[in-house]
Protein backbone atom coordinates (compact mmCIF):
# COMPACT_ATOMS: atom_id res chain seq x y z
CA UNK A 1 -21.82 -3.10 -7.33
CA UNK A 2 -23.02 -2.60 -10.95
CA UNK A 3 -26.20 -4.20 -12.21
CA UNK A 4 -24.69 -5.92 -14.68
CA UNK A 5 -22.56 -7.94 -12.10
CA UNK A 6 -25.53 -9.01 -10.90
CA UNK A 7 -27.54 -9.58 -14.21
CA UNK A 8 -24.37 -11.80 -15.41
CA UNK A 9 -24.86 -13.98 -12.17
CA UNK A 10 -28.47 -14.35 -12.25
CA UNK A 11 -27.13 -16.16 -15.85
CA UNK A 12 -24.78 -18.24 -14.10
CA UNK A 13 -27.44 -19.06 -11.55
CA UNK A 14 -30.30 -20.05 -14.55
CA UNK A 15 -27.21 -22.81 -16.34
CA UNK A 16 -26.57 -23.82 -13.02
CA UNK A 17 -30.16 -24.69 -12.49
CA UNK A 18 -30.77 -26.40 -15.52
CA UNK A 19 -27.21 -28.17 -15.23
CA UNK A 20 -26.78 -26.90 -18.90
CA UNK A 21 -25.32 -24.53 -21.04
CA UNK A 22 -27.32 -21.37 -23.00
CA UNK A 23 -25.73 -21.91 -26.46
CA UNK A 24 -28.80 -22.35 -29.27
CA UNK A 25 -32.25 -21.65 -29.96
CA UNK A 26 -33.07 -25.25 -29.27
CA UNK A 27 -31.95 -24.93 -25.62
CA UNK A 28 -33.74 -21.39 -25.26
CA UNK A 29 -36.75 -23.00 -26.24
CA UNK A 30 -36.30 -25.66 -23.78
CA UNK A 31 -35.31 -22.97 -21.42
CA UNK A 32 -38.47 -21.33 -21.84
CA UNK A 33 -40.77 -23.84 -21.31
CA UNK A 34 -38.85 -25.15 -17.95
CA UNK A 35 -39.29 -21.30 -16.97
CA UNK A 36 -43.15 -21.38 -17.58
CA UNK A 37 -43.53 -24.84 -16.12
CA UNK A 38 -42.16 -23.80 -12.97
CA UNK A 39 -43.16 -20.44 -12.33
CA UNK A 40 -46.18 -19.80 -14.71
CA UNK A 41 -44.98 -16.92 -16.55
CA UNK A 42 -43.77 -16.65 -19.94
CA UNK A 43 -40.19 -15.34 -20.93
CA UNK A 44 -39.62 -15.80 -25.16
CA UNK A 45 -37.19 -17.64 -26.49
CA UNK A 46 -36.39 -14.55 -28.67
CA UNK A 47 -35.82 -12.88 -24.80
CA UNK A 48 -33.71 -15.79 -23.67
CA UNK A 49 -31.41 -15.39 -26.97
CA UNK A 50 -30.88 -11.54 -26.21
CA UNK A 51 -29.82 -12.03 -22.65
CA UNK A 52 -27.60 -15.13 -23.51
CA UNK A 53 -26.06 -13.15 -26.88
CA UNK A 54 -27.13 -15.44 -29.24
CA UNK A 55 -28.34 -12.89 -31.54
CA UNK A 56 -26.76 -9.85 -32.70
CA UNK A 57 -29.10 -7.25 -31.11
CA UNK A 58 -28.23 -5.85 -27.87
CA UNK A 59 -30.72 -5.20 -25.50
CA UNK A 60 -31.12 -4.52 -21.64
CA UNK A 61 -33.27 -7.29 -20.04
CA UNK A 62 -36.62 -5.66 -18.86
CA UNK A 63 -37.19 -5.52 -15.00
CA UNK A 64 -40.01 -8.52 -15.80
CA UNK A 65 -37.90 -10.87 -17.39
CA UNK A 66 -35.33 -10.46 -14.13
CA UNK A 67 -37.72 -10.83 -11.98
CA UNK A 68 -38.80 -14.31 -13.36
CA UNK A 69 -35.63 -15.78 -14.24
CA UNK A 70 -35.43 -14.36 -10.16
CA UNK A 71 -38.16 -16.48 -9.26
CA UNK A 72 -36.84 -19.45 -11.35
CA UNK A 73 -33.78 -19.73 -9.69
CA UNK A 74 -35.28 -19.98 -6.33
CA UNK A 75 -35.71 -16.06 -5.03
CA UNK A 76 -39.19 -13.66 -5.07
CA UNK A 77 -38.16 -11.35 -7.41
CA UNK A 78 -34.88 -9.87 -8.66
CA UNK A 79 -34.98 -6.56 -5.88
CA UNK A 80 -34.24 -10.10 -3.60
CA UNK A 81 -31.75 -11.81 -5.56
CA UNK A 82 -29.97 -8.99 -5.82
CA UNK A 83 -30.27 -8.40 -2.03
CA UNK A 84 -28.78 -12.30 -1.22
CA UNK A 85 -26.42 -11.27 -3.99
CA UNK A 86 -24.95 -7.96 -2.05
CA UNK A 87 -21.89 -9.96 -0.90
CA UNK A 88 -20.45 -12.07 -4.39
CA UNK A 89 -20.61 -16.01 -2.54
CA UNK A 90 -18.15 -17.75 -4.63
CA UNK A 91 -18.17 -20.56 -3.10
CA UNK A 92 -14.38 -21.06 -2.23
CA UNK A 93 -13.00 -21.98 1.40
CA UNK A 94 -9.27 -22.07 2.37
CA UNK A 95 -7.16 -24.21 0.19
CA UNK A 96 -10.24 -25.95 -1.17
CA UNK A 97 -9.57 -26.11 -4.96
CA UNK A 98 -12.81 -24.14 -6.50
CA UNK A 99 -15.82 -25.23 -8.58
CA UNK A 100 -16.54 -24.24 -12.12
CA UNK A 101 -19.04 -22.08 -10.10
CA UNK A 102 -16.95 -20.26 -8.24
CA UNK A 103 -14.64 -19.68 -11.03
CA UNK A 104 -17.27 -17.99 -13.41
CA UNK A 105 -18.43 -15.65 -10.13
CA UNK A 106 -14.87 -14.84 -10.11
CA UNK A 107 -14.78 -14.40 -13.95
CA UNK A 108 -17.47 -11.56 -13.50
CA UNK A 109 -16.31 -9.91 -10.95
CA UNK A 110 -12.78 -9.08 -12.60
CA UNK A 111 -15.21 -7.71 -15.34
CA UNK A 112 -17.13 -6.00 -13.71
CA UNK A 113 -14.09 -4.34 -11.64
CA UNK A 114 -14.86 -5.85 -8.53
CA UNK A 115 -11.23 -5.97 -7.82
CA UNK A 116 -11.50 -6.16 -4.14
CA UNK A 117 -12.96 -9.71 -3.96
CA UNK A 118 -11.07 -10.47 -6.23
CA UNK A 119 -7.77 -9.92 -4.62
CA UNK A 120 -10.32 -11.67 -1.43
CA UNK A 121 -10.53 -14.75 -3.33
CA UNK A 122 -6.78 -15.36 -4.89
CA UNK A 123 -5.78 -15.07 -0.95
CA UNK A 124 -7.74 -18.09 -0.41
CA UNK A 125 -6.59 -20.39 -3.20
CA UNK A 126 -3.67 -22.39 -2.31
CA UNK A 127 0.14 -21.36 -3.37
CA UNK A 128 2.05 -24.37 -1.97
CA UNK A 129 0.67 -27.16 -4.44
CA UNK A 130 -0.37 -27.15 -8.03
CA UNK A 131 -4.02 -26.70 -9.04
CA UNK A 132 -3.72 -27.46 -12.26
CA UNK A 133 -6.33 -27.10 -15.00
CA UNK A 134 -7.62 -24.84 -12.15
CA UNK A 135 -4.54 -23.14 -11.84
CA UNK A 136 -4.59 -22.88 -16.08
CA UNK A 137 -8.31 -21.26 -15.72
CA UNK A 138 -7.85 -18.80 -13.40
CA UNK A 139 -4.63 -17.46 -15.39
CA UNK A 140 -6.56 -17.90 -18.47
CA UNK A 141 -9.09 -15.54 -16.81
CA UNK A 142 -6.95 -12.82 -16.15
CA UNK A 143 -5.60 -13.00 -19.68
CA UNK A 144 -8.27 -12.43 -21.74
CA UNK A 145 -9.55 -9.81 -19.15
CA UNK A 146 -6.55 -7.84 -19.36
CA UNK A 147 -5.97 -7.82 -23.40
CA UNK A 148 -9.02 -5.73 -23.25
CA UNK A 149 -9.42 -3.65 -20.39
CA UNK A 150 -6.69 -0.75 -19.27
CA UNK A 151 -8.06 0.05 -16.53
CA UNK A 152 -8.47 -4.02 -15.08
CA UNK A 153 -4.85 -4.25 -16.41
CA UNK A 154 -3.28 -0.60 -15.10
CA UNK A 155 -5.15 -1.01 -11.62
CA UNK A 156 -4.21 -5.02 -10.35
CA UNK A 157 -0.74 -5.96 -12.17
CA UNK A 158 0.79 -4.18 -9.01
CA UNK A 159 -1.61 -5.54 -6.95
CA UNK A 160 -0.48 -9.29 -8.70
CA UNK A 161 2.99 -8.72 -8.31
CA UNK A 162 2.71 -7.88 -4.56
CA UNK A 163 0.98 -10.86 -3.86
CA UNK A 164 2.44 -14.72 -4.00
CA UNK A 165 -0.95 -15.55 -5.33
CA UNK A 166 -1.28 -12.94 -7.64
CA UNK A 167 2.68 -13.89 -8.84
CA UNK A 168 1.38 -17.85 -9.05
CA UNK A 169 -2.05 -17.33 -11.14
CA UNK A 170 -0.86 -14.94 -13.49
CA UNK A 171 2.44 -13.74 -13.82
CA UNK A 172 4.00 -17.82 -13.18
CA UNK A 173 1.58 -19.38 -15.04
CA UNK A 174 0.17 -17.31 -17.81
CA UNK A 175 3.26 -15.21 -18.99
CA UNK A 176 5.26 -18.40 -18.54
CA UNK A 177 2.39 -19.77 -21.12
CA UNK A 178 2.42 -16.34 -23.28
CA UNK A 179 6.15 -15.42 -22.77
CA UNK A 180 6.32 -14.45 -26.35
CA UNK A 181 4.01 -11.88 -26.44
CA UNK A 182 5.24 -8.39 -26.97
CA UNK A 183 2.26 -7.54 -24.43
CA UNK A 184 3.39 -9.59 -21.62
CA UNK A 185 6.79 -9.24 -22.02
CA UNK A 186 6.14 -5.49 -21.59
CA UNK A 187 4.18 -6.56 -17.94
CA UNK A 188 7.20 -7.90 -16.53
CA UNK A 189 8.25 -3.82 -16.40
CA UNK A 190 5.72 -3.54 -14.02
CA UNK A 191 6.11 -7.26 -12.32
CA UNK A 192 9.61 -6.36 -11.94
CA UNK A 193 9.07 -2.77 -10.65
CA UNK A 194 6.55 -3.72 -8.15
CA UNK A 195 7.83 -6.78 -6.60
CA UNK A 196 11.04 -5.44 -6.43
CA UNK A 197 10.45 -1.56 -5.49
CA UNK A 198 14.62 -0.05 -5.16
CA UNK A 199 14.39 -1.98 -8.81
CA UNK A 200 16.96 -4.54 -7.33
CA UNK A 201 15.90 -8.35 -7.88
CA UNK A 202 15.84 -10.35 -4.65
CA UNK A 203 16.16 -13.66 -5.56
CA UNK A 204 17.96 -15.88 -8.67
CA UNK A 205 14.23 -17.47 -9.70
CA UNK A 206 12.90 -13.80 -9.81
CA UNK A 207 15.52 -12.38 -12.05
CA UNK A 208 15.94 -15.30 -14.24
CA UNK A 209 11.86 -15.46 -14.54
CA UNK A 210 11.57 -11.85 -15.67
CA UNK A 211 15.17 -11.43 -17.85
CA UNK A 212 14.39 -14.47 -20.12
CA UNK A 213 10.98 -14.18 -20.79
CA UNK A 214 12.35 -9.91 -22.06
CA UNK A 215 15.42 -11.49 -23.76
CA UNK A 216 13.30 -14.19 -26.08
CA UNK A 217 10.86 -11.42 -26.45
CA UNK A 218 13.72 -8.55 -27.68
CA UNK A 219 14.51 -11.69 -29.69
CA UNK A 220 11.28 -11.90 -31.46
CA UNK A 221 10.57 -8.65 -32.43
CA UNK A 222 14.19 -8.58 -33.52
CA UNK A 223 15.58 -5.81 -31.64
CA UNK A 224 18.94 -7.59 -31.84
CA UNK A 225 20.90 -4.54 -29.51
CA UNK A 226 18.41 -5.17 -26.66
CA UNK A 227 18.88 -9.19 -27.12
CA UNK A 228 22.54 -9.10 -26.43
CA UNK A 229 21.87 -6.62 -23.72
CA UNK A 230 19.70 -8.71 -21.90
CA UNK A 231 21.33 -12.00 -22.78
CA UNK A 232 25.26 -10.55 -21.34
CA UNK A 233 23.06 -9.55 -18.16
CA UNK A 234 22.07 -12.86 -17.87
CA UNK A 235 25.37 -15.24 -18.73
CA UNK A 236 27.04 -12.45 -16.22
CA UNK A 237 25.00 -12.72 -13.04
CA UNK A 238 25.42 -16.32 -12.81
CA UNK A 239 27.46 -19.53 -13.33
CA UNK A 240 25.55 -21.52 -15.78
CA UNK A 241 26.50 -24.22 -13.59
CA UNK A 242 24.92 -22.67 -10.88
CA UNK A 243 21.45 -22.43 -12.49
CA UNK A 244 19.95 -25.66 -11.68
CA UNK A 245 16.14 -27.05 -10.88
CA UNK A 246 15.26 -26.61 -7.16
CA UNK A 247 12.04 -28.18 -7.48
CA UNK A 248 8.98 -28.57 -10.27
CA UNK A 249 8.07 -25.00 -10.38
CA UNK A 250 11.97 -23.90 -11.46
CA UNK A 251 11.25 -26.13 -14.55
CA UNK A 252 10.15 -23.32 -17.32
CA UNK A 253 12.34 -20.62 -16.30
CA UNK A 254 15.53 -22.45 -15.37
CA UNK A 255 15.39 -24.41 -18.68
CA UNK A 256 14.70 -21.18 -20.30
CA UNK A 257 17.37 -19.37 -18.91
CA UNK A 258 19.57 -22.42 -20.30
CA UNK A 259 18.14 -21.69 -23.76
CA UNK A 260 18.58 -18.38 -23.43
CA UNK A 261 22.22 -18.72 -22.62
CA UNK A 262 22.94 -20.73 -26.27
CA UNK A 263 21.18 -18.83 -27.37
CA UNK A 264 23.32 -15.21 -26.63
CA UNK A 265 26.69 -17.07 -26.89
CA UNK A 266 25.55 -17.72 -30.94
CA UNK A 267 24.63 -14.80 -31.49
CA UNK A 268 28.09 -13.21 -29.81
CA UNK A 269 29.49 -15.53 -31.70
CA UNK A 270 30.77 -17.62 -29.02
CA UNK A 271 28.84 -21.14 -29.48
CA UNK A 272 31.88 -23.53 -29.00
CA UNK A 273 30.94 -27.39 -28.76
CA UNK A 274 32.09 -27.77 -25.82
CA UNK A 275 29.58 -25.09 -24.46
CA UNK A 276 26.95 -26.69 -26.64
CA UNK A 277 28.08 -30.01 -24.75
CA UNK A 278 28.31 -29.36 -21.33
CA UNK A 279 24.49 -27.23 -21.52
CA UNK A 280 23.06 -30.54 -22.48
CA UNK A 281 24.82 -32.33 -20.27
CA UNK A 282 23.40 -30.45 -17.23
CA UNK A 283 19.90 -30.33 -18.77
CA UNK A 284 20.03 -33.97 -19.07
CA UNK A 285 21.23 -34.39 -15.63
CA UNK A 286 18.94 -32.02 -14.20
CA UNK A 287 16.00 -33.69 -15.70
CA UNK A 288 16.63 -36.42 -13.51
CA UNK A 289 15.02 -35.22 -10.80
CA UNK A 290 11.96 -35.15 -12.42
CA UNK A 291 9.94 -38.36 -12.56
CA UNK A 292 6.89 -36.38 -14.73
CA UNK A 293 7.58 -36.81 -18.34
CA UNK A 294 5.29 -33.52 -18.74
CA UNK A 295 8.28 -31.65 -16.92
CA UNK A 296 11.07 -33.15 -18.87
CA UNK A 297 9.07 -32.54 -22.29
CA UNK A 298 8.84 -28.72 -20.75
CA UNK A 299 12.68 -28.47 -20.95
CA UNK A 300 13.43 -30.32 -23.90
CA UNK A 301 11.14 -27.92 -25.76
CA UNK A 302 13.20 -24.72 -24.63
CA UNK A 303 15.90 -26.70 -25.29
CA UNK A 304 15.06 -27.67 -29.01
CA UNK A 305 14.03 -23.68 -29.16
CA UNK A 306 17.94 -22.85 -28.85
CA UNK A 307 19.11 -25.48 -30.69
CA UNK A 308 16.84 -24.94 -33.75
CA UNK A 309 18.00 -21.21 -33.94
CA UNK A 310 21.41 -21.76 -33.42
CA UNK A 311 21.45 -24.37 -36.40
CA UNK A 312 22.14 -27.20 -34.07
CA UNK A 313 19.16 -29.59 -36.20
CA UNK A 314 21.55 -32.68 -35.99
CA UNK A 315 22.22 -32.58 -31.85
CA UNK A 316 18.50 -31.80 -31.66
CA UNK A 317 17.48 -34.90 -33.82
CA UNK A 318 19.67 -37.12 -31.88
CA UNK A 319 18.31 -36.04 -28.47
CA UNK A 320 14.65 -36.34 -29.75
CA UNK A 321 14.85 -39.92 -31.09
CA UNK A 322 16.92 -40.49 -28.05
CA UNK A 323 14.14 -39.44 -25.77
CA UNK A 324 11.09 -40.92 -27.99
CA UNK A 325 12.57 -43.88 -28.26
CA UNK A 326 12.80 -44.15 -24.23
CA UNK A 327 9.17 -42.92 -24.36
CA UNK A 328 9.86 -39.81 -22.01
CA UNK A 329 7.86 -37.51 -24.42
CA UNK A 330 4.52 -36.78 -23.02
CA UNK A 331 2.03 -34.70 -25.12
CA UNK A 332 -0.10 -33.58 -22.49
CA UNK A 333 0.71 -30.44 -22.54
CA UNK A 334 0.07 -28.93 -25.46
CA UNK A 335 1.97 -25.26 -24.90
CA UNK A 336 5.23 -27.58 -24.59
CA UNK A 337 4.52 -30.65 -27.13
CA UNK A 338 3.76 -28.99 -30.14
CA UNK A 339 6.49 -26.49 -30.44
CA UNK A 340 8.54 -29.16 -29.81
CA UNK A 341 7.45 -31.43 -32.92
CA UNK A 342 7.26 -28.11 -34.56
CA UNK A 343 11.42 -27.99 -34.15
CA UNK A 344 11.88 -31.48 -34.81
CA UNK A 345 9.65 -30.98 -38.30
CA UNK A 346 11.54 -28.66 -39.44
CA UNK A 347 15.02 -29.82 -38.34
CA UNK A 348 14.46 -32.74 -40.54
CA UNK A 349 13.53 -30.52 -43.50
CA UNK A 350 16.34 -28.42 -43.08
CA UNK A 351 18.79 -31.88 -43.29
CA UNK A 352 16.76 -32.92 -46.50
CA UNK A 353 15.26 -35.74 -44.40
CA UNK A 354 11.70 -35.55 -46.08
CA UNK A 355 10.37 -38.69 -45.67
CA UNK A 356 11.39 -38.26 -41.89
CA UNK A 357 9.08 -35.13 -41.33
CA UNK A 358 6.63 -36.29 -43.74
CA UNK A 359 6.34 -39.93 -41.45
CA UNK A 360 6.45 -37.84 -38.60
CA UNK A 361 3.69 -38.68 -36.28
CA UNK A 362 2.30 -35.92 -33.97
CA UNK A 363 -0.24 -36.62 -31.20
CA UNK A 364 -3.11 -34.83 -30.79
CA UNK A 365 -2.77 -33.10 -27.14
CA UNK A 366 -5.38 -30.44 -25.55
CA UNK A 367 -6.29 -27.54 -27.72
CA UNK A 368 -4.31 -25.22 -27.53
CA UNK A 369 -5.15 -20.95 -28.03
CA UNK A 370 -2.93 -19.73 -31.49
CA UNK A 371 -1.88 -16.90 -29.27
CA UNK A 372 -0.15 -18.66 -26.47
CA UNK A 373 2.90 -20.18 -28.98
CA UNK A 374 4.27 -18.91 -32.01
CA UNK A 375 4.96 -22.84 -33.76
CA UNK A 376 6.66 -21.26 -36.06
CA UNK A 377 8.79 -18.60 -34.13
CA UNK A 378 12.12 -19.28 -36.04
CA UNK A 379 10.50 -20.72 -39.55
């Protein structure tokens, strides 16, 4: 395994000890003199700020200053950390949700391209419930790991797609999160080729996942051929009537396939009321099964996606107030919420109805990443 693997979990292992983050001189300082209180010897603060990136200059950390952050951290020197190290321990156990410990190990070993426990420890995490934040994390993870690095990205997306887990923590949860991203979109190729390898989808939820997220995306980047391609594909294989929530996880890619649908038949031209009736009709009655506002708010906001780009600002208004007034919004979830004021924003300022989207009060939910949701997709 490379050094720096083990160099970035010596790191982890100091803010663990400490039970605080590496983030200013002030804490570097204080860093320091826990360091020479405890073991003796002197590391700088101008060391500390190197290792942790503070600064600007880039520097390998001398065998020295290992071997005493070694020693601070509870081992003789950094030859035995490394040693106890020779195995990565991230601290996970079957179906036991994992600590913010275990999560960073597993953050540095994707990159440092320690693929194989990697794929260990997705096997472990769980597949049949929700993990939640956890769940968000681990996809996040993967993410920002593969915007930058080929090789991560070229060696485990068939690995992912092979694997339930590997479908759950990334391709379910993070494309569902990024679905309008050129880059992603462009993954589902390969989620698609892999899972599926005579190229032949083997279940509804599996096509539906991978056609919708390709048709919003051909709708994006306005390749308007490849839209109606991929949105005749889709209004083909199935009854619409057919297409209905099975349970929770069905909630982002049914409703999107629903969105998708009005979406194709406007731009074919062949958006009757009726259609535009009897879609939000079944929505409506398929959110019943839902107790969890944060799922209905989910598939209102695909929902509001269609009918904002179709035009439809007055049947979108009335189903919003409709639904705030019942106080079935929830703004939890930022990825859903805020596109979803975003439509109802404008929809009023396309109507004229300024001092309605100037009064227009929009909670403050999680913080959200710029690149997960274009807000302004059809502006």
């Amino acid at each position: 395994m490379k050094t720096s693997y083990y160099i970035e979990v010596l790191k982890e292992k100091v803010k663990q000890e400490i039970q605080s983050e590496v983030i200013s001189v002030r804490t570097t300082n204080d860093l320091s003199e826990k360091i020479f209180e405890r073991t003796q010897k002197k590391i700088s603060s101008s060391t500390l700020q190197r290792l942790y990136e503070l600064v600007a200059i880039k520097t390998f950390p001398s065998k020295n200053t290992l071997n005493v952050l070694s020693e601070f951290v509870g081992f003789n020197n950094w030859e035995h950390f490394c040693k106890n190290e020779d195995e990565p321990h991230l601290s996970l156990k079957e179906n036991i949700v994992p600590d913010a410990m275990a999560l960073k190990l597993f953050e540095i070993s994707l990159k440092n391209h320690n693929f194989k426990t990697v794929l260990e420890y997705l096997k472990l995490l769980p597949i049949n419930i929700s993990l939640g934040d956890t769940q968000k994390k681990i996809s996040e993870i993967f993410g920002e790991v593969f915007r930058k690095d080929r090789e991560a990205r070229n060696i485990l997306l068939p690995k992912l797609a092979k694997m339930p887990e590997g479908r759950l923590y990334f391709y379910e949860t993070f494309v569902d999160i990024d679905f309008l991203s050129v880059y992603y979109a462009d993954s589902l190729s390969e989620y698609e080729k892999y899972i599926n390898p005579k190229e032949k989808i083997k279940s509804k939820r599996d096509f539906i996942f991978v056609n919708t997220i390709k048709f919003l995306n051909y709708l994006k980047t306005n390749q308007k051929k490849k839209t109606l391609q991929k949105g005749y594909l889709l209004t083909k294989h199935f009854d619409q009537r057919e297409v209905c929530f099975e349970n929770i996880a069905d909630a982002y890619p049914i409703a999107r396939y629903h969105s998708s649908y009005l979406v194709y038949l406007f731009l074919s031209n062949n958006l009757s009321n009726k259609k535009l009736e009897e879609t939000i009709l079944l929505l409506e009655n398929q959110m019943l099964k839902f107790n969890n506002n944060l799922y209905k708010t989910a598939i209102l906001s695909e929902l509001f996606q269609a009918l904002y780009f179709c035009g439809r600002y007055r049947e979108l208004l009335f189903l919003y107030e409709k639904y705030e007034k019942q106080n079935l919004l929830s703004y939890e979830i930022a990825s859903s919420y805020l596109p979803l004021m975003n439509y109802v924003k404008l929809s009023y300022l396309n109507l004229g109805l300024l001092d309605k989207a100037n009064s227009l009060i929009i909670k403050s939910p999680q913080k959200i990443s710029k690149d997960y949701t274009d807000y302004n997709f059809f502006k």
